[in-house]
Protein backbone atom coordinates (compact mmCIF):
# COMPACT_ATOMS: atom_id res chain seq x y z
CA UNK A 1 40.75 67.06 104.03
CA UNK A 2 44.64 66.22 105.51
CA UNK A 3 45.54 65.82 101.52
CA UNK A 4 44.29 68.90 100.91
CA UNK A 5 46.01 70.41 103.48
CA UNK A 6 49.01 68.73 102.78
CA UNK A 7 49.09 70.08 99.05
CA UNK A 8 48.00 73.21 100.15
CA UNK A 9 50.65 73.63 102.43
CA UNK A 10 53.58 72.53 100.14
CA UNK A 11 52.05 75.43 97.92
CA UNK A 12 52.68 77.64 100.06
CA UNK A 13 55.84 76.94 100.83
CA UNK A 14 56.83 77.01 97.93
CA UNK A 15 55.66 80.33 97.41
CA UNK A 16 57.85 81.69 100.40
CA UNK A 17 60.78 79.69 98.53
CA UNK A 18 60.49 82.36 95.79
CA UNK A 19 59.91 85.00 98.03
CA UNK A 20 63.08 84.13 99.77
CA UNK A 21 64.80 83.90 96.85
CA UNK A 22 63.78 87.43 95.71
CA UNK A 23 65.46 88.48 98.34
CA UNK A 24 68.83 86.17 98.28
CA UNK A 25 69.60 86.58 94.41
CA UNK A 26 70.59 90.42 94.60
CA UNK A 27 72.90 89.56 97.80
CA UNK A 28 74.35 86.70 95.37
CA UNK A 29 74.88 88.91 92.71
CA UNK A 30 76.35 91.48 95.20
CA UNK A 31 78.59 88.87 96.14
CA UNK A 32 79.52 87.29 92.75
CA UNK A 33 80.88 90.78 91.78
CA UNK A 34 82.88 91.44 94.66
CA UNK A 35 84.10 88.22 94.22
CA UNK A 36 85.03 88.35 90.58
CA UNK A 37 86.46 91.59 91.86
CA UNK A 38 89.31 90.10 93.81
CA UNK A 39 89.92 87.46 90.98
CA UNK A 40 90.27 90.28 88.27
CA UNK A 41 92.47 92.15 90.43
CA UNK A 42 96.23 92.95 89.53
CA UNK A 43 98.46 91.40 92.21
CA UNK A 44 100.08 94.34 93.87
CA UNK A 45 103.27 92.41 94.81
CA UNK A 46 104.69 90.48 91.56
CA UNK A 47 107.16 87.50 91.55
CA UNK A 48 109.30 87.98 88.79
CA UNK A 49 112.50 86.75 90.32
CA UNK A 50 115.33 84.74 88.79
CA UNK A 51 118.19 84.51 90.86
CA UNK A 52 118.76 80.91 92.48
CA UNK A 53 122.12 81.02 93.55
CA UNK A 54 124.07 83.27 96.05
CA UNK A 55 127.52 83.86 97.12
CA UNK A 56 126.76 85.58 100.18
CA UNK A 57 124.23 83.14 102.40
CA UNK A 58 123.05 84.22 105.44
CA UNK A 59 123.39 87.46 105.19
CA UNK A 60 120.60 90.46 105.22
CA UNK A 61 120.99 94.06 104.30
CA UNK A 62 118.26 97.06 104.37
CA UNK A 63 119.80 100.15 102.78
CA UNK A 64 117.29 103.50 103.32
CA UNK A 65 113.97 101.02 103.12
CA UNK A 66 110.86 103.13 103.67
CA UNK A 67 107.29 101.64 103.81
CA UNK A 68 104.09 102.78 104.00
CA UNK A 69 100.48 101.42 103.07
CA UNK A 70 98.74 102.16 100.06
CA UNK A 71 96.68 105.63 100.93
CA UNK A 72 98.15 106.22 103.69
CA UNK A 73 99.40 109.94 104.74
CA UNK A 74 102.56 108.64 106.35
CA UNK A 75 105.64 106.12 106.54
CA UNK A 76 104.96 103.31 108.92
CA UNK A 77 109.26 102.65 108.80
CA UNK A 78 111.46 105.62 107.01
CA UNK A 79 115.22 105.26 106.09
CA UNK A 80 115.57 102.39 107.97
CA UNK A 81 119.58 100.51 107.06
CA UNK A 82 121.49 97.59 108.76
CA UNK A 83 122.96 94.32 108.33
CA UNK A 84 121.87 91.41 110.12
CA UNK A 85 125.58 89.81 110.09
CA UNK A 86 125.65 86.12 108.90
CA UNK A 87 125.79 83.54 112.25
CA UNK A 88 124.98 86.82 114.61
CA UNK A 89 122.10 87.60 116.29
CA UNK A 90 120.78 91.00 115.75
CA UNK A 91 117.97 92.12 118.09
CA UNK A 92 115.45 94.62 117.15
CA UNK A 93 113.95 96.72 120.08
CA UNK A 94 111.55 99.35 120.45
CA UNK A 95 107.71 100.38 121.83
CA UNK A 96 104.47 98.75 120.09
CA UNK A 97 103.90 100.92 116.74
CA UNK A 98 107.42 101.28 116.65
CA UNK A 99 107.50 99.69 113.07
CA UNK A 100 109.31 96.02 114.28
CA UNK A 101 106.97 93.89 112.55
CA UNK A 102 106.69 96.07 109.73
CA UNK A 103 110.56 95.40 109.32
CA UNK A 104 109.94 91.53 109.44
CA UNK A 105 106.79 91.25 106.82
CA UNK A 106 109.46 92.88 104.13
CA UNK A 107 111.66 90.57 104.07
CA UNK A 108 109.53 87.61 102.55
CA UNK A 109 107.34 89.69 101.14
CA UNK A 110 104.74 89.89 103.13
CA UNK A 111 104.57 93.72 102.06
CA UNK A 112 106.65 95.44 99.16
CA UNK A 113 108.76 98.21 100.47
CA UNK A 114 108.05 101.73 99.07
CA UNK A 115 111.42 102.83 98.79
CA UNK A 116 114.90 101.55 98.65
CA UNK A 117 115.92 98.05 98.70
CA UNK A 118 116.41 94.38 100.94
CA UNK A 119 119.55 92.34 100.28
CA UNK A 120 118.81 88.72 101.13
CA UNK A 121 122.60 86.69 100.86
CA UNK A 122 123.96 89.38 98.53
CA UNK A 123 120.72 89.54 96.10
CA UNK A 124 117.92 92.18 95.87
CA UNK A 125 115.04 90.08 97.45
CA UNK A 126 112.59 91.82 94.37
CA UNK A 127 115.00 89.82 92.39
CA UNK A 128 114.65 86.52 94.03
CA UNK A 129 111.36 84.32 93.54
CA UNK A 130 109.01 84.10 96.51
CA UNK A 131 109.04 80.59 97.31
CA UNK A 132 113.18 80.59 97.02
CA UNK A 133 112.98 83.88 99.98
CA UNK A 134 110.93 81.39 102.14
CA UNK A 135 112.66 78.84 102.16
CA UNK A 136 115.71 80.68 103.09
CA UNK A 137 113.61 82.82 106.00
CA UNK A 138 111.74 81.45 109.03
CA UNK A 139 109.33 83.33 110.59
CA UNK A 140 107.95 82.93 114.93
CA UNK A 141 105.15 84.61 114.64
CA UNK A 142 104.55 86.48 118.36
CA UNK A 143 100.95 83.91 118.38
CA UNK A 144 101.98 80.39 117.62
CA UNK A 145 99.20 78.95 115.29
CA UNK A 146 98.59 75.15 115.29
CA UNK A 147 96.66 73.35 113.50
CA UNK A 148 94.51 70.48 114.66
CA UNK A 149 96.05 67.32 113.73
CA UNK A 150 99.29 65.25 115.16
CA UNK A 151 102.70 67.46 116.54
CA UNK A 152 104.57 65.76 113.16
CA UNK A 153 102.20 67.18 111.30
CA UNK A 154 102.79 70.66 112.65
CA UNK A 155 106.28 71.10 112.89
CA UNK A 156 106.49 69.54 109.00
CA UNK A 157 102.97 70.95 107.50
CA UNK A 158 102.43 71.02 104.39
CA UNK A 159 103.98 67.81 103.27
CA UNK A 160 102.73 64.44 101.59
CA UNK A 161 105.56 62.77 102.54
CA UNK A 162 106.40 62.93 106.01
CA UNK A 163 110.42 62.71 106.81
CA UNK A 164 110.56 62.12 111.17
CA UNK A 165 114.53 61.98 111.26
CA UNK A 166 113.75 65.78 110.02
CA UNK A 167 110.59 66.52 112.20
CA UNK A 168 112.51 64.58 115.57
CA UNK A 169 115.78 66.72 115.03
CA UNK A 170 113.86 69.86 114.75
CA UNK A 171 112.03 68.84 117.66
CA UNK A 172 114.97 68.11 119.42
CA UNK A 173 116.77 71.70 118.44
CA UNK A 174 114.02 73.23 119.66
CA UNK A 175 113.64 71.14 123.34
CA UNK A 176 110.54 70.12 122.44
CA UNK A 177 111.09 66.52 122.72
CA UNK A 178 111.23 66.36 126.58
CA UNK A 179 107.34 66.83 126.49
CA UNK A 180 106.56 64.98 123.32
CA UNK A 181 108.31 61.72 125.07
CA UNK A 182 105.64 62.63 128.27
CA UNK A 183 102.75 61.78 125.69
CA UNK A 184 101.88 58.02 124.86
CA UNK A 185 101.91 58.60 121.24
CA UNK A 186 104.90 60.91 120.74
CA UNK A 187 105.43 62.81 117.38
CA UNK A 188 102.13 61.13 116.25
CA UNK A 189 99.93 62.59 119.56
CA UNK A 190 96.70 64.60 118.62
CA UNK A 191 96.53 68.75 118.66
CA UNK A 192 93.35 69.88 118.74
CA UNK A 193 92.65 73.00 116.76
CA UNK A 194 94.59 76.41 117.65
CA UNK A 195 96.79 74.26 119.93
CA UNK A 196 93.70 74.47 123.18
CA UNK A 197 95.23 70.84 124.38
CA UNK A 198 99.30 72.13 124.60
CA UNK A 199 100.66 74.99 127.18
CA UNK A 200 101.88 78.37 125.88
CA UNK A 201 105.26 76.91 125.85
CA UNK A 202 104.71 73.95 124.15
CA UNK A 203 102.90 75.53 121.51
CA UNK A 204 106.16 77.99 121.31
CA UNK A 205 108.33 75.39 121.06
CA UNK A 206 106.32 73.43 118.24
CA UNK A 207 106.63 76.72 116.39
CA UNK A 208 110.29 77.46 116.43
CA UNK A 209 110.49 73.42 115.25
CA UNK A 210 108.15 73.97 112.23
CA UNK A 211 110.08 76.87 111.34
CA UNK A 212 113.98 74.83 111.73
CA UNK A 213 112.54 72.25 109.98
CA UNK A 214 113.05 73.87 106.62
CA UNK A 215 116.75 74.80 107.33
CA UNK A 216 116.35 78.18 106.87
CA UNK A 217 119.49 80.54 106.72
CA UNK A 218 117.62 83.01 108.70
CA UNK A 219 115.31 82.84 111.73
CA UNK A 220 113.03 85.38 112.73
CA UNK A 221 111.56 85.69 116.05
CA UNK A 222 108.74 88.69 116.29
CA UNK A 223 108.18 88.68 120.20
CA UNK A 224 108.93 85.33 121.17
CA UNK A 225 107.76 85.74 124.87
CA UNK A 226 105.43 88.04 124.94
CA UNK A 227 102.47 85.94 125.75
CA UNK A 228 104.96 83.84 128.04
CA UNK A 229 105.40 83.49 131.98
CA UNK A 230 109.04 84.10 133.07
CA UNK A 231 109.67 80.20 133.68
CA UNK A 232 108.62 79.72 130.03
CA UNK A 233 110.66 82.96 128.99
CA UNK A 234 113.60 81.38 130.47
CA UNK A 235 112.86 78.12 128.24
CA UNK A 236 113.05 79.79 124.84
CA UNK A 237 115.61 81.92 126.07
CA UNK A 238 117.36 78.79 126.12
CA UNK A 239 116.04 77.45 122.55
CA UNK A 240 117.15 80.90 121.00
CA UNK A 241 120.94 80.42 122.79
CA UNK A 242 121.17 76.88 121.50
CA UNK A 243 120.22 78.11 118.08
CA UNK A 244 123.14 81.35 118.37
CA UNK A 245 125.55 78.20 119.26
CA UNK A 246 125.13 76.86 115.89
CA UNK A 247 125.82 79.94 114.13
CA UNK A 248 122.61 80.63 112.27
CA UNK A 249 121.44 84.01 111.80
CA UNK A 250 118.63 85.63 113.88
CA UNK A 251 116.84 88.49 113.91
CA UNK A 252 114.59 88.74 117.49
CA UNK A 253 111.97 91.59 117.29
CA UNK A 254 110.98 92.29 121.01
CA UNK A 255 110.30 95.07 123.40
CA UNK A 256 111.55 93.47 126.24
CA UNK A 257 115.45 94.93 126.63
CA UNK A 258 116.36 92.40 129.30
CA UNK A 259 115.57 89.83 126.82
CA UNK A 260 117.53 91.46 123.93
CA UNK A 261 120.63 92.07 126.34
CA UNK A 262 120.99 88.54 127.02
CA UNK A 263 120.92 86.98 123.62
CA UNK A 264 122.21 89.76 120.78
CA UNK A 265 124.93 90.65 119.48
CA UNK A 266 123.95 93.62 118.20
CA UNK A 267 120.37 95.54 118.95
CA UNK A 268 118.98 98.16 116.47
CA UNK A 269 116.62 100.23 118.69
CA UNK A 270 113.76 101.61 116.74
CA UNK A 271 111.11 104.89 117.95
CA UNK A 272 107.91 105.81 115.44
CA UNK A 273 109.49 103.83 112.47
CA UNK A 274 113.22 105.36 112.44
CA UNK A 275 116.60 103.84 113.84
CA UNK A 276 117.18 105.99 117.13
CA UNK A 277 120.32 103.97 117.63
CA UNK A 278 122.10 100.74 117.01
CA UNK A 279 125.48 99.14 118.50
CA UNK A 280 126.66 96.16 120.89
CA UNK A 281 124.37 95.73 123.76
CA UNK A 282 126.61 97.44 126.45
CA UNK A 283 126.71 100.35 124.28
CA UNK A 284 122.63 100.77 123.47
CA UNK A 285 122.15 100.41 127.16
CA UNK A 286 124.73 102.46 128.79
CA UNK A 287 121.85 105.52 128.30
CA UNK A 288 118.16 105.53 130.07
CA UNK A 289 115.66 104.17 127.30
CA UNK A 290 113.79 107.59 127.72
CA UNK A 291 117.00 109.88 127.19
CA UNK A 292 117.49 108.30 123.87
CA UNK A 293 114.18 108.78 122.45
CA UNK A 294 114.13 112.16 123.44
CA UNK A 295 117.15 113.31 121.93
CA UNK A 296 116.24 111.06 118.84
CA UNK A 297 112.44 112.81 118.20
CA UNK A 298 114.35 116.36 119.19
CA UNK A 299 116.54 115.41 115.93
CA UNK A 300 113.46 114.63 113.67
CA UNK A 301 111.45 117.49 114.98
């Protein structure tokens, strides 16, 4: 009787096995397609570029750039031209939806501009290939995103061959050596995944190091401190100053004017994807924030 029941049993099973399956093989299919979908697709930003060599490096230019998504009604940035001069620091202010980040995914790439064009040291950046664009351009992202492993292998990611003299001095650029000496291990100490065992500021810092340790021309920093406690403000405050010292050029994206007075040299402020104004620091903020806009949407309108 228990054999019986046994072999019944695994009959039976198996029978719900093919029911099951009835019911997972269209999903799979559903899947499959959508799948081979994406595969089949054309690539909607192409890498044809050529150009290897520049005469102007460090130097970025946007001349009447306009972007907007595919199907979209309207421009998410419109017009938008200025020159991030090479070993200044240009500072790009302006409300959330003002188009700032926009303005940063379009220079490697990230997105393809609609209209007009980006000069990267002197060269159309549609004429430049991908992987030469970023290595040249360093991006902070405004969430620093570790990956669970050792700080080395953060800050130089990507690598089979691990070079510390070039992960310590990016560390060390970056003040992020004062707390990797605290830890028993050093470079080599463990970060657990998304960063949970560092502070906000530590993770910063590990970012800005993985991003100077491929010697980029250009650094960009898309709201450095905006997840950041004023202490920790005032820490990469005093990263981004060392970094101006050693005349590399930096585009910060940021809402925060005090933040953009103290470390630009010039600040492009920007109101529902336009240029309202742009000028030395004491000029932009001789007028009330609110004034401006006003007079700028006045203009449009």
């Amino acid at each position: 009787m228990m054999a019986f029941i046994q072999y019944t049993m695994q009959i039976i099973i198996s029978f719900l096995f093919i029911t099951m399956m009835s019911v997972m093989l269209p999903r799979a299919m559903v899947s499959a397609k959508r799948v081979s979908d994406v595969l089949t697709s054309d690539i909607s930003i192409e890498d044809k570029g050529t150009i290897k060599a520049f005469a102007q490096e460090g130097s970025l230019v946007f001349e009447n750039v306009t972007f907007k998504y595919e199907g979209a009604h309207e421009n998410v940035i419109e017009d938008i031209s200025f020159e991030a001069e090479k070993g200044k620091t240009t500072a790009i202010i302006g409300s959330t939806g003002s188009g700032k980040t926009t303005i940063v995914n379009l220079i490697p790439r990230f997105l393809e501009v609609t209209s007009g064009k980006i000069y990267l040291d002197g060269v159309e950046t549609r004429q430049i290939p991908m992987s030469v664009i970023r290595d040249k351009v360093s991006i902070v992202p405004q969430k620093s995103v570790l990956f669970s492993g050792t700080i080395a292998s953060n800050i130089e990611y990507a690598k089979s061959i691990r070079s510390y003299k070039k992960v310590k001095n990016a560390a060390e650029i970056s003040q992020s050596m004062d707390f990797i000496n605290s830890k028993s291990e050093g470079l080599d100490s463990k970060v657990s995944q998304g960063g949970s065992n560092l502070s906000g500021g530590q993770k910063q810092r590990v970012s800005i190091a993985r991003a100077l340790a491929l010697k980029p021309r250009i650094l960009f920093f898309d709201e450095p401190t905006s997840a950041l406690d004023p202490e920790l403000t005032g820490e990469i405050l005093e990263v981004i100053r060392l970094l101006a010292d050693d005349h590399m050029t930096m585009v910060i994206v940021t809402h925060e004017m005090s933040f953009a007075r103290a470390i630009s040299n010039r600040v492009i402020f920007m109101a529902d994807g336009y240029i309202v104004e742009e000028g030395a620091p004491e000029q932009i903020f001789e007028r009330p924030t609110q004034e401006r806009t006003k007079q700028f949407l006045a203009h449009y309108q």
